[in-house]
Protein backbone atom coordinates (compact mmCIF):
# COMPACT_ATOMS: atom_id res chain seq x y z
CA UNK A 1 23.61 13.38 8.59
CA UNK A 2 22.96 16.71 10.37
CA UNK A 3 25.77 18.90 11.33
CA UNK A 4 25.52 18.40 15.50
CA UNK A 5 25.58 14.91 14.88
CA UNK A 6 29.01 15.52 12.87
CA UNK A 7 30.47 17.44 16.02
CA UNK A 8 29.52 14.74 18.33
CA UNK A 9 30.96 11.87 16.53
CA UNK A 10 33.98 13.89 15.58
CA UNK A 11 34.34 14.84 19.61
CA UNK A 12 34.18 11.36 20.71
CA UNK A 13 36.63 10.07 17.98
CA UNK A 14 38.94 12.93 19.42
CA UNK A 15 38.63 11.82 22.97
CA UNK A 16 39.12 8.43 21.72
CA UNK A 17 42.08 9.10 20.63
CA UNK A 18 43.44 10.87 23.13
CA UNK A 19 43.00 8.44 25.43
CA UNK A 20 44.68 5.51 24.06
CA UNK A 21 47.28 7.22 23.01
CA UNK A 22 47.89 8.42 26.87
CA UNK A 23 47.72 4.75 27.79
CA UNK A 24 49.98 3.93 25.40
CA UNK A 25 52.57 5.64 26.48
CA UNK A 26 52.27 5.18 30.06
CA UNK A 27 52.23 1.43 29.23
CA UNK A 28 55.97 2.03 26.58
CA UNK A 29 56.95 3.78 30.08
CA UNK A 30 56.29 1.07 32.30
CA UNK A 31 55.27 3.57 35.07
CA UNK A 32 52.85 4.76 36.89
CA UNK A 33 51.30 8.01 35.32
CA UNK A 34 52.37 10.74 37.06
CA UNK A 35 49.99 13.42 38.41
CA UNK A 36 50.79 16.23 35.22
CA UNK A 37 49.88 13.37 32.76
CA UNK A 38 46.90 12.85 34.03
CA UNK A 39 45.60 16.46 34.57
CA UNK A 40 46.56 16.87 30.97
CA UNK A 41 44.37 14.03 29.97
CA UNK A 42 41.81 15.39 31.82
CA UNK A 43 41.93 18.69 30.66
CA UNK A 44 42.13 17.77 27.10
CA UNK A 45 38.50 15.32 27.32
CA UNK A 46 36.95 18.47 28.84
CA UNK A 47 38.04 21.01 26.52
CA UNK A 48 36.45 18.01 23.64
CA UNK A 49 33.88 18.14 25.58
CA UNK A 50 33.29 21.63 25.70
CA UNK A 51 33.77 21.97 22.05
CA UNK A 52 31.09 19.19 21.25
CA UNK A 53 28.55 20.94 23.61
CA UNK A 54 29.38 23.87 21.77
CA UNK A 55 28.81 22.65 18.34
CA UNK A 56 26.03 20.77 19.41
CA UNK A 57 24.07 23.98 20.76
CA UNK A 58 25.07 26.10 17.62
CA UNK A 59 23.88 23.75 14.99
CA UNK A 60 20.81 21.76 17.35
CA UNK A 61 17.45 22.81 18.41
CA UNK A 62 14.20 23.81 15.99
CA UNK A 63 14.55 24.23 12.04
CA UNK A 64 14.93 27.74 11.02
CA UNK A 65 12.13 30.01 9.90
CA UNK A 66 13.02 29.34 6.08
CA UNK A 67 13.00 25.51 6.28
CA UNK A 68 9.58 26.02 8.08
CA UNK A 69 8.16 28.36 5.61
CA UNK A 70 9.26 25.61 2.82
CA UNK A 71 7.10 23.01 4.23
CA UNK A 72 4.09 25.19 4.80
CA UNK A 73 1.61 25.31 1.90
CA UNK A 74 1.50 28.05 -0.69
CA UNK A 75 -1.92 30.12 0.20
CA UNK A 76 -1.43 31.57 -3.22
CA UNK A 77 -1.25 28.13 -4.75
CA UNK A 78 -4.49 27.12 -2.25
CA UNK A 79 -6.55 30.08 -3.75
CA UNK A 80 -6.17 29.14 -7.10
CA UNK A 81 -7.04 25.47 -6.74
CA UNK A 82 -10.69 27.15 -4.98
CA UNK A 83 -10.60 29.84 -8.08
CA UNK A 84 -10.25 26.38 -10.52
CA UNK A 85 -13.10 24.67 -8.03
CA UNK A 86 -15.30 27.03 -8.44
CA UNK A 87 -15.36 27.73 -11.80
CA UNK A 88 -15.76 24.16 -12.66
CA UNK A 89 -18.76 24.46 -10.60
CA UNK A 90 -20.19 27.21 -12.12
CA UNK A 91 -19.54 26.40 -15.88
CA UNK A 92 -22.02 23.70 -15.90
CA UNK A 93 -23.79 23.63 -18.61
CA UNK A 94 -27.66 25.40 -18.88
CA UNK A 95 -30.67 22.86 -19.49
CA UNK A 96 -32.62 23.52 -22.27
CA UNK A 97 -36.55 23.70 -22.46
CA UNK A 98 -39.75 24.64 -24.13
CA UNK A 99 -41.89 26.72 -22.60
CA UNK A 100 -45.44 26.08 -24.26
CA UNK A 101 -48.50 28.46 -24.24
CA UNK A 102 -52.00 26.78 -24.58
CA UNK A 103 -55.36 27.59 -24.23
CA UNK A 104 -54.98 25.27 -21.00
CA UNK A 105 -51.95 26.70 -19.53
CA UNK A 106 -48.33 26.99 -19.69
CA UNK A 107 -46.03 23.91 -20.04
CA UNK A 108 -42.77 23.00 -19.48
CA UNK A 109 -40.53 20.73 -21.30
CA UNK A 110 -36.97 20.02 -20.79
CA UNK A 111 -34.44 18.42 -23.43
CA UNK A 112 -32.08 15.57 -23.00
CA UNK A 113 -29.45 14.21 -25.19
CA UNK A 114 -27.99 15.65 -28.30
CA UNK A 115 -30.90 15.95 -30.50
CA UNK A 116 -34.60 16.50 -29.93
CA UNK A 117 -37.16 15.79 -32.72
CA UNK A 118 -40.79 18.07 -32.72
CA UNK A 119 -43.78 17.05 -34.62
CA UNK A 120 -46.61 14.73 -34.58
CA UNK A 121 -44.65 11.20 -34.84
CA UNK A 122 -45.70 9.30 -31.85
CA UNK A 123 -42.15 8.55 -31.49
CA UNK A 124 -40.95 12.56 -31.66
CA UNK A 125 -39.03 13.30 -28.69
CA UNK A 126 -41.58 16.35 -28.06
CA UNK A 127 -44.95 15.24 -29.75
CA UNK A 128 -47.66 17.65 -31.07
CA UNK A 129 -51.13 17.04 -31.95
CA UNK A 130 -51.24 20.53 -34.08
CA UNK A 131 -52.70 19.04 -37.65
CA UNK A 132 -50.80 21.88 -39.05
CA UNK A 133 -47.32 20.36 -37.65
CA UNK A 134 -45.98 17.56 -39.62
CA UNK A 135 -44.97 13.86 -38.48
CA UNK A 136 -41.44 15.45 -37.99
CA UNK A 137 -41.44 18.62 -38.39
CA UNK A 138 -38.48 20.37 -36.39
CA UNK A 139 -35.23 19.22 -34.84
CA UNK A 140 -33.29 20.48 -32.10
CA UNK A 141 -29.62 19.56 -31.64
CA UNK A 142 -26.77 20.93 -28.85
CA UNK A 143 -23.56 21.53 -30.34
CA UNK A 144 -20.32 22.82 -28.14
CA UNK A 145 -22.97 24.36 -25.65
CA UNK A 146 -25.33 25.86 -28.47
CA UNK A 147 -28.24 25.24 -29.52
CA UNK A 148 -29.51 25.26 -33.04
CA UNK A 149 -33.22 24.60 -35.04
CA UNK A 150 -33.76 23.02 -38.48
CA UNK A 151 -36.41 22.74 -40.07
CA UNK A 152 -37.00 18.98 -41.43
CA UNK A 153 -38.86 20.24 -44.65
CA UNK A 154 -42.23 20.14 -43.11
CA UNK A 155 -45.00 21.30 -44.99
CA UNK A 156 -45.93 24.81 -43.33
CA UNK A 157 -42.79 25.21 -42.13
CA UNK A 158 -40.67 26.46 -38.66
CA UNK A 159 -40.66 30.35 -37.50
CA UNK A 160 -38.36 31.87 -35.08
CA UNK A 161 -39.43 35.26 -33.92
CA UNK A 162 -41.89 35.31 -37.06
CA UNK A 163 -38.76 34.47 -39.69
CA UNK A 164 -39.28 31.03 -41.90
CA UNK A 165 -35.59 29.32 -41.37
CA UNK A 166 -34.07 26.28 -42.68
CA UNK A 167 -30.98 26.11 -39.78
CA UNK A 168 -30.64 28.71 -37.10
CA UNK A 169 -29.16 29.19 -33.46
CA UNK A 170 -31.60 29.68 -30.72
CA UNK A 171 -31.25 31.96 -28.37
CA UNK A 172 -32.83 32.31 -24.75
CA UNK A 173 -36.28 33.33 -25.12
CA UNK A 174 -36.35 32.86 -28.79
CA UNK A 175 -39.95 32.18 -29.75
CA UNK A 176 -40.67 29.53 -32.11
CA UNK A 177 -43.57 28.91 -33.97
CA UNK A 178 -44.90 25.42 -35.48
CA UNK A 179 -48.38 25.43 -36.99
CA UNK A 180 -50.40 26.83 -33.93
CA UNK A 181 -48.40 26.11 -31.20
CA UNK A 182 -46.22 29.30 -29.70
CA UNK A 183 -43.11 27.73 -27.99
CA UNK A 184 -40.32 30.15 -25.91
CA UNK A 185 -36.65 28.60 -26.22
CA UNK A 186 -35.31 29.16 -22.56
CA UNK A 187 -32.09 28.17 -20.58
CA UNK A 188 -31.58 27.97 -17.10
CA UNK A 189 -30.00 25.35 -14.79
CA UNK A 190 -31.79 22.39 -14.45
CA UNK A 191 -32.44 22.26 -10.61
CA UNK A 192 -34.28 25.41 -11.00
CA UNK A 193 -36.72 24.56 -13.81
CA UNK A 194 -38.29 22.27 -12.16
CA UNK A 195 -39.33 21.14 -15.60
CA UNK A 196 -41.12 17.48 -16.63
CA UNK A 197 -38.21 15.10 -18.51
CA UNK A 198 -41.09 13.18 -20.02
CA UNK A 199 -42.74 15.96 -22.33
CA UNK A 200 -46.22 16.19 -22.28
CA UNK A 201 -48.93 16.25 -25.67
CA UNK A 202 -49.28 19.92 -26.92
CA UNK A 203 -52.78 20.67 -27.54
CA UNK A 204 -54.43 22.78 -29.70
């Protein structure tokens, strides 16, 4: 209970008191009351009264300025939950794609999933028509945000930046070479490619 509602309570209980007890004795008296008695009585409710006004004007009125500052938010706390926003939005993860050069243009290709198989299986995830590129020739798989190449024993083998691997990690503009076909390794974020999900043939 707050501490003017204490006063009041405890002023009204006092008056309480001293009223009955003033009627009580004028009643064990069996006279009137005299003109002192009462002016005492009256004097003592106002002086309670006073005193309850009193207490009531001290302890009343608007919370102080530390309850207030309690309640308000922490802006510290605020900027970090933005700090944590915003670097949640800008540690999504790069989409990965193959950029292909052709004697009919440049293509793009961009990867999906886990793991993406190259060579000239109908069924490859990125198919080639090279005859120098075997059925499935190359895979690519993501791991923990990286990107690696492996070489599926294929007959002329993979090159990365003119190096025969068997397992390697690619990095951005990488260049990788099956049979004929001259393909860039590239990430960037996916709204900005602007890259096909279905990839297209590869030609010679």
């Amino acid at each position: 209970m707050p501490k003017h509602s204490w006063a009041v309570l405890l002023a009204i209980v006092l008056a309480a008191t001293v009223v009955d007890r003033t009627e009580a004795a004028n009643q064990a008296a069996a006279a009137p009351e005299s003109p002192q008695s009462a002016m005492l009585t009256v004097a003592v409710l106002l002086g309670i009264g006073l005193l309850a006004g009193l207490l009531v004007f001290r302890h009343g009125g608007p919370p102080a300025q530390s309850e207030v500052e309690e309640i308000e938010a922490d802006p510290d706390e605020t900027e970090t939950l933005t700090e944590v926003a915003s670097a949640g939005s800008d540690s999504a993860p790069l989409a990965a794609q193959l950029i292909f050069d052709t004697p009919e243009g440049r293509s793009q290709v961009l990867l999906h999933g886990e793991e993406s198989i190259l060579g000239r299986d109908p069924l490859a995830t990125v198919v080639l028509t090279d005859p120098l590129a075997s059925r499935q020739h190359a895979r690519i798989t993501r791991h923990e945000g990286e990107y690696w190449i492996e070489d599926l024993r294929s007959m002329n083998g993979t090159l990365v930046n003119g190096t025969a691997l068997s397992r390697q990690r690619l990095e951005p503009d990488d260049l990788i070479q099956i049979g004929q076909a001259r393909i860039t390794f590239a990430l960037e974020s996916p709204a900005a490619s602007g890259a096909p999900a279905a990839p297209p043939p590869v030609h010679d």
